[in-house]
C-alpha atoms as a PDB file:
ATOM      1  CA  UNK A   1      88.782  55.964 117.563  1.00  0.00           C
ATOM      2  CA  UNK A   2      86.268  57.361 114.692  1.00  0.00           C
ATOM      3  CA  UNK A   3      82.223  56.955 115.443  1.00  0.00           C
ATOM      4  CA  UNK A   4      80.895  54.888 113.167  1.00  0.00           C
ATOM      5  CA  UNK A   5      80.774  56.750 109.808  1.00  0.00           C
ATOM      6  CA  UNK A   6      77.049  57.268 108.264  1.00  0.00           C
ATOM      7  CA  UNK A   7      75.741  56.255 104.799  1.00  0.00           C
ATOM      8  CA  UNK A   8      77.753  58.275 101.450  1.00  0.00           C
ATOM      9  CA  UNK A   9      73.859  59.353 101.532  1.00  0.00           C
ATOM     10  CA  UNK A  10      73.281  60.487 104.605  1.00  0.00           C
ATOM     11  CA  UNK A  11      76.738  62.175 104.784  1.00  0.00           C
ATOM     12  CA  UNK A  12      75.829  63.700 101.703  1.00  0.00           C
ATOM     13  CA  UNK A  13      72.854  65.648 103.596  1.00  0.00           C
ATOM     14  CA  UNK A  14      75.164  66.388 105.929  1.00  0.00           C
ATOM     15  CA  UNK A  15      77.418  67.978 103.709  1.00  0.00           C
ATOM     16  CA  UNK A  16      74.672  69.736 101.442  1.00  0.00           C
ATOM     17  CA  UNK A  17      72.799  71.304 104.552  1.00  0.00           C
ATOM     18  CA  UNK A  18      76.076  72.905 106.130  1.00  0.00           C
ATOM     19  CA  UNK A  19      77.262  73.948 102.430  1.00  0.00           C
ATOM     20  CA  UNK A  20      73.113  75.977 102.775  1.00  0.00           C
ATOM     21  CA  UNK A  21      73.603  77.432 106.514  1.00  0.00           C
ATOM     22  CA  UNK A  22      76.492  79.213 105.072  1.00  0.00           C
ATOM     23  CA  UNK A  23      76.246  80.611 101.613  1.00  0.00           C
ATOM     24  CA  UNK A  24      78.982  83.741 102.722  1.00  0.00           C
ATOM     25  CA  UNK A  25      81.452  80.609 102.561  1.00  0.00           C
ATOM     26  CA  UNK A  26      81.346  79.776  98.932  1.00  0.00           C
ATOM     27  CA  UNK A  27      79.307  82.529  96.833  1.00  0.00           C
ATOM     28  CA  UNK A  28      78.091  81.658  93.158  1.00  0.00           C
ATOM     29  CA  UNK A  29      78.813  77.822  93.795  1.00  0.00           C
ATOM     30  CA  UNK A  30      75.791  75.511  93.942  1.00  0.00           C
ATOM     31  CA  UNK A  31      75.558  72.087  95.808  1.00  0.00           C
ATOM     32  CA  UNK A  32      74.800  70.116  92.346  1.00  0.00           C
ATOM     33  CA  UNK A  33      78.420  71.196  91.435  1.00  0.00           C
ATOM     34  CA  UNK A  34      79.978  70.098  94.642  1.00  0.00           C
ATOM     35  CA  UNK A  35      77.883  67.088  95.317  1.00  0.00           C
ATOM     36  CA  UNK A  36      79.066  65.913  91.359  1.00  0.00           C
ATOM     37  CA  UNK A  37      82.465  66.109  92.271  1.00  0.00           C
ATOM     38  CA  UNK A  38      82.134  64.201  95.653  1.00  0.00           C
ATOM     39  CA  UNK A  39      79.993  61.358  93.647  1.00  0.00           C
ATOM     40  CA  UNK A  40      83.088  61.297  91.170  1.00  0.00           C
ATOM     41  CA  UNK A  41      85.762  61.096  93.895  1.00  0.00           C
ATOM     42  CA  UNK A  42      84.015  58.700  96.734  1.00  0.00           C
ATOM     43  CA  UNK A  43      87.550  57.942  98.148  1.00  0.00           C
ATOM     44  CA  UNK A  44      87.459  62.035  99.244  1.00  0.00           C
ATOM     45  CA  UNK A  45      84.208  61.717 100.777  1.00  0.00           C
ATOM     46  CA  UNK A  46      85.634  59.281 103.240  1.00  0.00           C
ATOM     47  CA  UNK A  47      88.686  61.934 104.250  1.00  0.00           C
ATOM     48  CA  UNK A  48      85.717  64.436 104.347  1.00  0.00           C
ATOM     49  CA  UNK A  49      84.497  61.970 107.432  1.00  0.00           C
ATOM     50  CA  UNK A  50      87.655  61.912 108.817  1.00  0.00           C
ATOM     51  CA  UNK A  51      87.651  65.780 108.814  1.00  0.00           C
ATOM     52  CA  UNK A  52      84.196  65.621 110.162  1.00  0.00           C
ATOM     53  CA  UNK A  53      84.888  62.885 112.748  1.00  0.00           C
ATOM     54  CA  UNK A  54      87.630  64.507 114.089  1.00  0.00           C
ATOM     55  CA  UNK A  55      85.299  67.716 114.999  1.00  0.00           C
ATOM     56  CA  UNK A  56      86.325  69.995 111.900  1.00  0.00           C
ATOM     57  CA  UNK A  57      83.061  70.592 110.074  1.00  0.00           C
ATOM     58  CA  UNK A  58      84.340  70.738 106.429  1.00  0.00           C
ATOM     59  CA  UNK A  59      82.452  73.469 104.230  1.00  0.00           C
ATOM     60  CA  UNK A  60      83.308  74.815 100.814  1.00  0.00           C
ATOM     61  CA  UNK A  61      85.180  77.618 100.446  1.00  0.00           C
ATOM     62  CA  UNK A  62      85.364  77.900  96.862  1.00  0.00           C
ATOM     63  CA  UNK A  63      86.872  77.032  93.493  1.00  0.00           C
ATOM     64  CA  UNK A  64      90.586  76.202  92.877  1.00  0.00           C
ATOM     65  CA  UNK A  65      92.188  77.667  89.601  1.00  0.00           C
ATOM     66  CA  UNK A  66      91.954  73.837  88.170  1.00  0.00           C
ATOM     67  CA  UNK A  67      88.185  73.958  89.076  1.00  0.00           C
ATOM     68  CA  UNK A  68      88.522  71.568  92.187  1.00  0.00           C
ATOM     69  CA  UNK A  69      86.214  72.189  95.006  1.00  0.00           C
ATOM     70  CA  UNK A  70      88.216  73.821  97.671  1.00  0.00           C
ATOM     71  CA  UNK A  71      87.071  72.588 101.476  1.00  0.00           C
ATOM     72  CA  UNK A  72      88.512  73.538 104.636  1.00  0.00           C
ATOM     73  CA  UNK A  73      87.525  73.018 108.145  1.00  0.00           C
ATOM     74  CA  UNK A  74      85.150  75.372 109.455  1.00  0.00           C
ATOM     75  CA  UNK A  75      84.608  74.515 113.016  1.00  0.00           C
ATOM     76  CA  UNK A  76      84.534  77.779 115.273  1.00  0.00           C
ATOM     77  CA  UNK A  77      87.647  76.192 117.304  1.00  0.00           C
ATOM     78  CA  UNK A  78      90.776  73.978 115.935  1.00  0.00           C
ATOM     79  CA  UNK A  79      89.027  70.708 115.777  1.00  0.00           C
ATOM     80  CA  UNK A  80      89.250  68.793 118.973  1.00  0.00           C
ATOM     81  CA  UNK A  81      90.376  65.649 117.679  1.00  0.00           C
ATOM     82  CA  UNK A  82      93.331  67.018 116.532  1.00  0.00           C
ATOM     83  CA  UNK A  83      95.117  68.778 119.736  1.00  0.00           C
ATOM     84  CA  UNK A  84      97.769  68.525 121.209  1.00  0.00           C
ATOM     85  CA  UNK A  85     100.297  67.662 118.674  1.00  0.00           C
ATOM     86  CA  UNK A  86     103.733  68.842 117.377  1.00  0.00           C
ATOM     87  CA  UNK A  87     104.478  70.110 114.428  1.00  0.00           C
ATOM     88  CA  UNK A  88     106.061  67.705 112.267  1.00  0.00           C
ATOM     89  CA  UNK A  89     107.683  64.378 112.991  1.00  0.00           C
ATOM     90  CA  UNK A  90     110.529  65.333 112.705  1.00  0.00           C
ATOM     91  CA  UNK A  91     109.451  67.254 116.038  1.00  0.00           C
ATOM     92  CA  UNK A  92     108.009  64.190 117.229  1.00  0.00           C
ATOM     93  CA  UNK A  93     111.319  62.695 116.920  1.00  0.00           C
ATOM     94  CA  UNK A  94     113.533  65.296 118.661  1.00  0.00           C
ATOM     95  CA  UNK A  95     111.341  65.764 121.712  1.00  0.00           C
ATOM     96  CA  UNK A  96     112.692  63.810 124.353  1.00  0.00           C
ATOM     97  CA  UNK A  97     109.942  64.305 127.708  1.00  0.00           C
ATOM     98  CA  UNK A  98     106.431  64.434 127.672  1.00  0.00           C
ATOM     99  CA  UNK A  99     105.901  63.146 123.619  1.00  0.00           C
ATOM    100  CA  UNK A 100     102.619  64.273 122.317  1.00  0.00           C
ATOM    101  CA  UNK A 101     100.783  61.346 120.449  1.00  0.00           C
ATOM    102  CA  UNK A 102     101.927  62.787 116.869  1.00  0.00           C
ATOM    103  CA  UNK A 103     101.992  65.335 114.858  1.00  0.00           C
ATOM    104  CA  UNK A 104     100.044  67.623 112.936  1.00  0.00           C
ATOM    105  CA  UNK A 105     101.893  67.024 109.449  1.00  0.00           C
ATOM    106  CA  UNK A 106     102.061  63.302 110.076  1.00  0.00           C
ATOM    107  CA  UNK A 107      98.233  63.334 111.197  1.00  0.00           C
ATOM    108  CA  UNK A 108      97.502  65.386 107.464  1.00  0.00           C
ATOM    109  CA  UNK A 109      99.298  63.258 105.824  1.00  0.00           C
ATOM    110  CA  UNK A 110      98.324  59.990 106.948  1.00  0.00           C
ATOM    111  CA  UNK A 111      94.986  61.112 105.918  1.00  0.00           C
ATOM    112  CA  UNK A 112      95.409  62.791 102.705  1.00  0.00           C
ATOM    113  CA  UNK A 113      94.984  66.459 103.538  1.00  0.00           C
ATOM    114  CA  UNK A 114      96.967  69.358 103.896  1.00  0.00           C
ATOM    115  CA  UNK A 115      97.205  71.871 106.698  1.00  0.00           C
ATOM    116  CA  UNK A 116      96.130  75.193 105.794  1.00  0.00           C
ATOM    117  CA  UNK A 117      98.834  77.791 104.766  1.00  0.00           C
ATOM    118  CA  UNK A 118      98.893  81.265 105.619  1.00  0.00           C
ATOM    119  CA  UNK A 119      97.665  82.408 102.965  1.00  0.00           C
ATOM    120  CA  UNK A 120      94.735  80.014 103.450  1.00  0.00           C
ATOM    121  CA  UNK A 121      93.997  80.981 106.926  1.00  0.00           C
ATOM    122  CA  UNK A 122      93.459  84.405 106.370  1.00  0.00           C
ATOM    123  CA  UNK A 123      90.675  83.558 103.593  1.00  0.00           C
ATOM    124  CA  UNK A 124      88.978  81.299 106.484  1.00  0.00           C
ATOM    125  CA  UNK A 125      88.693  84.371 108.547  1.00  0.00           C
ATOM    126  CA  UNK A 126      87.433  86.258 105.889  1.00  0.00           C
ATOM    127  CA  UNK A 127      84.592  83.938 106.214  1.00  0.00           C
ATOM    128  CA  UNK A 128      83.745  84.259 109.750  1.00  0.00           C
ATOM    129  CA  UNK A 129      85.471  84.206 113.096  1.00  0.00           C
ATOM    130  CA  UNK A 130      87.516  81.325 114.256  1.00  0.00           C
ATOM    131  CA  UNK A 131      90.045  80.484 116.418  1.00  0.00           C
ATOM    132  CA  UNK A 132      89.180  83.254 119.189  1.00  0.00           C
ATOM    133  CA  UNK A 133      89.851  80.774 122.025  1.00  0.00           C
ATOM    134  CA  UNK A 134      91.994  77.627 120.338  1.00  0.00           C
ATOM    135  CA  UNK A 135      95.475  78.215 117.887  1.00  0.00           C
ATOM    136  CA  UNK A 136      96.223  76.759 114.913  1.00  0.00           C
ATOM    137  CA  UNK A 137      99.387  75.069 113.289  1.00  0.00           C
ATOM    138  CA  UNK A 138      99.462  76.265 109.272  1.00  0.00           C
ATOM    139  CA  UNK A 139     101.707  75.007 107.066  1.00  0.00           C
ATOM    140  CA  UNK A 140     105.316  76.332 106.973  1.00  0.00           C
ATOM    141  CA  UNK A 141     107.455  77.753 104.126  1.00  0.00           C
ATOM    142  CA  UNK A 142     110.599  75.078 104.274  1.00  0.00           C
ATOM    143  CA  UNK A 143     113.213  77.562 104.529  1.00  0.00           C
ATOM    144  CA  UNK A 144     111.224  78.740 107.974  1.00  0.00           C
ATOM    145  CA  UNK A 145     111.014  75.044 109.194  1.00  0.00           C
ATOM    146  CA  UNK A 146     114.883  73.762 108.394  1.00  0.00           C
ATOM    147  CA  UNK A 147     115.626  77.092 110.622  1.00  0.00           C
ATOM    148  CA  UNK A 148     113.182  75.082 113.173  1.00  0.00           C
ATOM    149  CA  UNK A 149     110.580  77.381 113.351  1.00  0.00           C
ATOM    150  CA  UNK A 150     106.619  76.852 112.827  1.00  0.00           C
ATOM    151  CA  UNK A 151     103.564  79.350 112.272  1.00  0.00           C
ATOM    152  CA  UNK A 152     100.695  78.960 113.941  1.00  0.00           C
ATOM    153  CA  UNK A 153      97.272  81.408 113.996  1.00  0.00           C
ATOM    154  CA  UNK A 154      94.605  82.618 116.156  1.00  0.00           C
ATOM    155  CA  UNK A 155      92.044  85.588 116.402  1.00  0.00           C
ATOM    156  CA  UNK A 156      92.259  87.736 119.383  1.00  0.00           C
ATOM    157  CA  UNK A 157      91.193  91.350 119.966  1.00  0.00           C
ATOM    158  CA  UNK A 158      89.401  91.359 116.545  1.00  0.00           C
ATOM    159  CA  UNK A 159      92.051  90.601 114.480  1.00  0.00           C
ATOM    160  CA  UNK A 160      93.782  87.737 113.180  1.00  0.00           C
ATOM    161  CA  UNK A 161      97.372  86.986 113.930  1.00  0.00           C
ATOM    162  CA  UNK A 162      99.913  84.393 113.014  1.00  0.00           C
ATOM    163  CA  UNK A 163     102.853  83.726 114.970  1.00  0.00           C
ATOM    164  CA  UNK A 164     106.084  81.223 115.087  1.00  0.00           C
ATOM    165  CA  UNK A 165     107.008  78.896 117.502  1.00  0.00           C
ATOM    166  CA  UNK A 166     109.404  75.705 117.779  1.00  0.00           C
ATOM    167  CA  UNK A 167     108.012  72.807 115.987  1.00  0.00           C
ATOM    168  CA  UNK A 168     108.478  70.543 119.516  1.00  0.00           C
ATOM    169  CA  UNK A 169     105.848  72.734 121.115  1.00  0.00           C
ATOM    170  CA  UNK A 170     102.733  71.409 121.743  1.00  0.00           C
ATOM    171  CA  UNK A 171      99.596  72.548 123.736  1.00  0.00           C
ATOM    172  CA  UNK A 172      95.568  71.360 124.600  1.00  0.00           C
ATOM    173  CA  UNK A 173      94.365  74.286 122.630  1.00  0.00           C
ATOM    174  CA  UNK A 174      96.427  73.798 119.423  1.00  0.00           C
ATOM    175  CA  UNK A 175      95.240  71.708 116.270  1.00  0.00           C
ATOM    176  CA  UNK A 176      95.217  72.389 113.034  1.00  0.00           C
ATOM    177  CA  UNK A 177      92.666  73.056 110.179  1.00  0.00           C
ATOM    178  CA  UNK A 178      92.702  70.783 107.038  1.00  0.00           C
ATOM    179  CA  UNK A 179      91.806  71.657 103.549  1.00  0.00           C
ATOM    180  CA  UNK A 180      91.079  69.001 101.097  1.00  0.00           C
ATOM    181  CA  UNK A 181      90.677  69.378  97.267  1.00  0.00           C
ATOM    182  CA  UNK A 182      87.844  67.512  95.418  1.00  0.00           C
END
Protein backbone atom coordinates (compact mmCIF):
# COMPACT_ATOMS: atom_id res chain seq x y z
CA UNK A 1 0.00 0.00 0.00
CA UNK A 2 1.23 3.67 -1.25
CA UNK A 3 1.26 6.66 1.60
CA UNK A 4 -0.96 9.01 0.74
CA UNK A 5 0.46 10.93 -2.27
CA UNK A 6 1.09 14.90 -1.63
CA UNK A 7 -0.24 17.88 -3.66
CA UNK A 8 1.16 18.00 -7.82
CA UNK A 9 2.56 21.23 -5.83
CA UNK A 10 4.12 20.05 -3.14
CA UNK A 11 5.52 17.04 -5.10
CA UNK A 12 6.72 19.48 -7.40
CA UNK A 13 9.13 20.95 -4.53
CA UNK A 14 9.96 17.74 -3.94
CA UNK A 15 11.07 17.05 -7.23
CA UNK A 16 12.75 20.58 -7.91
CA UNK A 17 14.85 20.47 -4.56
CA UNK A 18 16.36 16.86 -5.25
CA UNK A 19 16.82 17.87 -9.11
CA UNK A 20 19.21 21.16 -6.91
CA UNK A 21 21.08 18.72 -4.29
CA UNK A 22 22.42 17.07 -7.30
CA UNK A 23 23.39 19.15 -10.25
CA UNK A 24 26.40 16.25 -11.27
CA UNK A 25 23.07 14.27 -12.26
CA UNK A 26 21.80 16.32 -15.09
CA UNK A 27 24.43 19.17 -16.15
CA UNK A 28 23.20 22.19 -18.42
CA UNK A 29 19.43 21.24 -17.70
CA UNK A 30 17.42 23.70 -15.61
CA UNK A 31 14.29 22.89 -13.42
CA UNK A 32 11.96 25.41 -15.59
CA UNK A 33 12.62 22.86 -18.45
CA UNK A 34 11.81 19.81 -16.45
CA UNK A 35 9.09 21.21 -14.32
CA UNK A 36 7.33 22.36 -18.06
CA UNK A 37 7.36 19.01 -19.15
CA UNK A 38 5.93 17.46 -15.88
CA UNK A 39 3.04 20.35 -15.97
CA UNK A 40 2.41 19.09 -19.68
CA UNK A 41 2.33 15.37 -18.81
CA UNK A 42 0.47 15.30 -15.16
CA UNK A 43 -0.40 11.56 -15.76
CA UNK A 44 3.80 11.04 -15.42
CA UNK A 45 3.94 12.94 -12.36
CA UNK A 46 1.73 10.41 -10.71
CA UNK A 47 4.23 7.30 -11.91
CA UNK A 48 6.96 9.73 -10.61
CA UNK A 49 5.01 9.09 -7.03
CA UNK A 50 4.87 5.68 -7.56
CA UNK A 51 8.69 5.68 -8.14
CA UNK A 52 8.99 7.86 -5.15
CA UNK A 53 6.56 5.88 -2.96
CA UNK A 54 8.10 2.84 -3.56
CA UNK A 55 11.58 4.30 -2.04
CA UNK A 56 13.36 5.12 -5.51
CA UNK A 57 13.99 8.85 -5.36
CA UNK A 58 13.57 9.75 -9.10
CA UNK A 59 16.14 12.53 -10.33
CA UNK A 60 16.97 13.66 -13.83
CA UNK A 61 19.54 12.29 -15.56
CA UNK A 62 19.35 14.07 -18.68
CA UNK A 63 17.94 14.64 -22.15
CA UNK A 64 16.74 11.85 -24.53
CA UNK A 65 17.64 12.28 -28.33
CA UNK A 66 13.69 13.26 -28.81
CA UNK A 67 14.24 15.93 -26.06
CA UNK A 68 12.24 13.96 -23.30
CA UNK A 69 13.40 14.37 -19.81
CA UNK A 70 15.19 11.24 -18.92
CA UNK A 71 14.54 10.14 -14.96
CA UNK A 72 15.76 7.22 -13.25
CA UNK A 73 15.77 6.15 -9.73
CA UNK A 74 18.46 7.43 -7.72
CA UNK A 75 18.11 5.95 -4.34
CA UNK A 76 21.63 4.79 -2.92
CA UNK A 77 20.06 1.07 -2.66
CA UNK A 78 17.44 -0.81 -5.14
CA UNK A 79 14.33 0.75 -3.84
CA UNK A 80 12.82 -1.17 -1.02
CA UNK A 81 9.46 -1.41 -2.22
CA UNK A 82 10.42 -3.27 -4.97
CA UNK A 83 12.42 -6.52 -3.53
CA UNK A 84 12.13 -9.54 -3.69
CA UNK A 85 10.75 -10.29 -7.02
CA UNK A 86 11.47 -12.47 -10.12
CA UNK A 87 12.28 -11.50 -13.16
CA UNK A 88 9.50 -11.66 -15.44
CA UNK A 89 6.17 -13.41 -15.20
CA UNK A 90 6.84 -15.65 -17.11
CA UNK A 91 9.25 -16.55 -14.05
CA UNK A 92 6.49 -15.98 -11.83
CA UNK A 93 4.70 -18.59 -13.63
CA UNK A 94 7.31 -21.40 -13.77
CA UNK A 95 8.34 -21.21 -10.13
CA UNK A 96 6.63 -23.78 -8.36
CA UNK A 97 7.77 -23.29 -4.18
CA UNK A 98 8.19 -20.32 -2.34
CA UNK A 99 6.44 -17.67 -5.23
CA UNK A 100 7.67 -14.21 -4.72
CA UNK A 101 4.69 -11.65 -4.85
CA UNK A 102 5.57 -10.67 -8.65
CA UNK A 103 7.83 -9.64 -10.74
CA UNK A 104 10.01 -6.97 -11.64
CA UNK A 105 8.82 -6.63 -15.44
CA UNK A 106 5.21 -7.10 -14.45
CA UNK A 107 5.70 -4.50 -11.47
CA UNK A 108 7.31 -1.86 -14.49
CA UNK A 109 4.85 -2.48 -16.49
CA UNK A 110 1.85 -2.26 -14.54
CA UNK A 111 3.10 1.10 -13.78
CA UNK A 112 4.32 2.48 -16.92
CA UNK A 113 8.09 2.39 -16.56
CA UNK A 114 10.83 0.52 -17.76
CA UNK A 115 13.65 -1.20 -15.94
CA UNK A 116 16.91 0.19 -16.62
CA UNK A 117 19.13 -1.53 -19.32
CA UNK A 118 22.66 -2.05 -19.16
CA UNK A 119 23.56 0.42 -20.88
CA UNK A 120 21.50 2.63 -18.55
CA UNK A 121 22.95 1.36 -15.41
CA UNK A 122 26.31 2.11 -16.10
CA UNK A 123 25.35 5.96 -16.79
CA UNK A 124 23.63 5.82 -13.14
CA UNK A 125 26.95 4.93 -11.73
CA UNK A 126 28.58 7.43 -13.55
CA UNK A 127 26.57 9.64 -11.41
CA UNK A 128 27.40 8.44 -8.07
CA UNK A 129 27.63 5.17 -6.20
CA UNK A 130 24.76 2.83 -5.90
CA UNK A 131 23.99 -0.47 -5.33
CA UNK A 132 27.15 -1.25 -2.99
CA UNK A 133 25.00 -3.35 -0.62
CA UNK A 134 21.50 -4.23 -2.69
CA UNK A 135 21.48 -5.82 -6.68
CA UNK A 136 19.60 -4.84 -9.33
CA UNK A 137 17.47 -6.61 -12.12
CA UNK A 138 18.13 -4.50 -15.68
CA UNK A 139 16.43 -5.19 -18.52
CA UNK A 140 17.42 -8.17 -20.74
CA UNK A 141 18.29 -8.42 -24.46
CA UNK A 142 15.41 -11.14 -25.62
CA UNK A 143 17.68 -13.48 -27.19
CA UNK A 144 19.44 -13.68 -23.44
CA UNK A 145 15.96 -14.16 -21.75
CA UNK A 146 14.27 -16.98 -24.30
CA UNK A 147 17.78 -18.81 -23.35
CA UNK A 148 16.32 -18.14 -19.61
CA UNK A 149 18.83 -16.05 -18.42
CA UNK A 150 18.57 -12.44 -16.65
CA UNK A 151 21.22 -9.58 -15.85
CA UNK A 152 21.29 -8.07 -12.87
CA UNK A 153 24.00 -5.23 -11.36
CA UNK A 154 25.69 -4.16 -8.32
CA UNK A 155 28.87 -2.14 -7.19
CA UNK A 156 31.35 -3.94 -5.15
CA UNK A 157 35.08 -3.37 -4.64
CA UNK A 158 34.81 -0.01 -6.53
CA UNK A 159 33.58 -1.11 -9.55
CA UNK A 160 30.44 -1.86 -11.12
CA UNK A 161 29.49 -5.28 -12.31
CA UNK A 162 26.60 -6.92 -14.04
CA UNK A 163 25.95 -10.45 -13.89
CA UNK A 164 23.22 -13.22 -15.15
CA UNK A 165 21.15 -15.31 -13.29
CA UNK A 166 17.83 -17.46 -13.86
CA UNK A 167 14.86 -15.32 -14.16
CA UNK A 168 13.02 -17.62 -11.14
CA UNK A 169 15.61 -16.28 -8.73
CA UNK A 170 14.64 -14.01 -6.34
CA UNK A 171 16.28 -12.45 -3.18
CA UNK A 172 15.55 -9.54 -0.12
CA UNK A 173 18.29 -7.46 -1.55
CA UNK A 174 17.23 -7.45 -5.25
CA UNK A 175 14.86 -4.74 -6.92
CA UNK A 176 15.13 -2.97 -9.69
CA UNK A 177 15.64 0.72 -10.80
CA UNK A 178 12.99 2.40 -13.08
CA UNK A 179 13.49 5.04 -15.63
CA UNK A 180 10.62 6.99 -16.88
CA UNK A 181 10.54 9.40 -19.90
CA UNK A 182 8.70 12.79 -19.64
Amino acid sequence: MLPEAPTPEEFLRLLEARFGQHPQRHPGLGWAQVEARLRAHPEKLRTLWWMEATGGEPDVVGLDKRGEVVFFDCAAESPKGRRSLCYDPEALATRKEHKPQGSAVGLAQGVGVGLLSEEEYHILQGLGEFDTRTSSWLRTPPGMRRLRGVLFGDRRYGRVFVYHSGAEAYYAARGFRASLRV
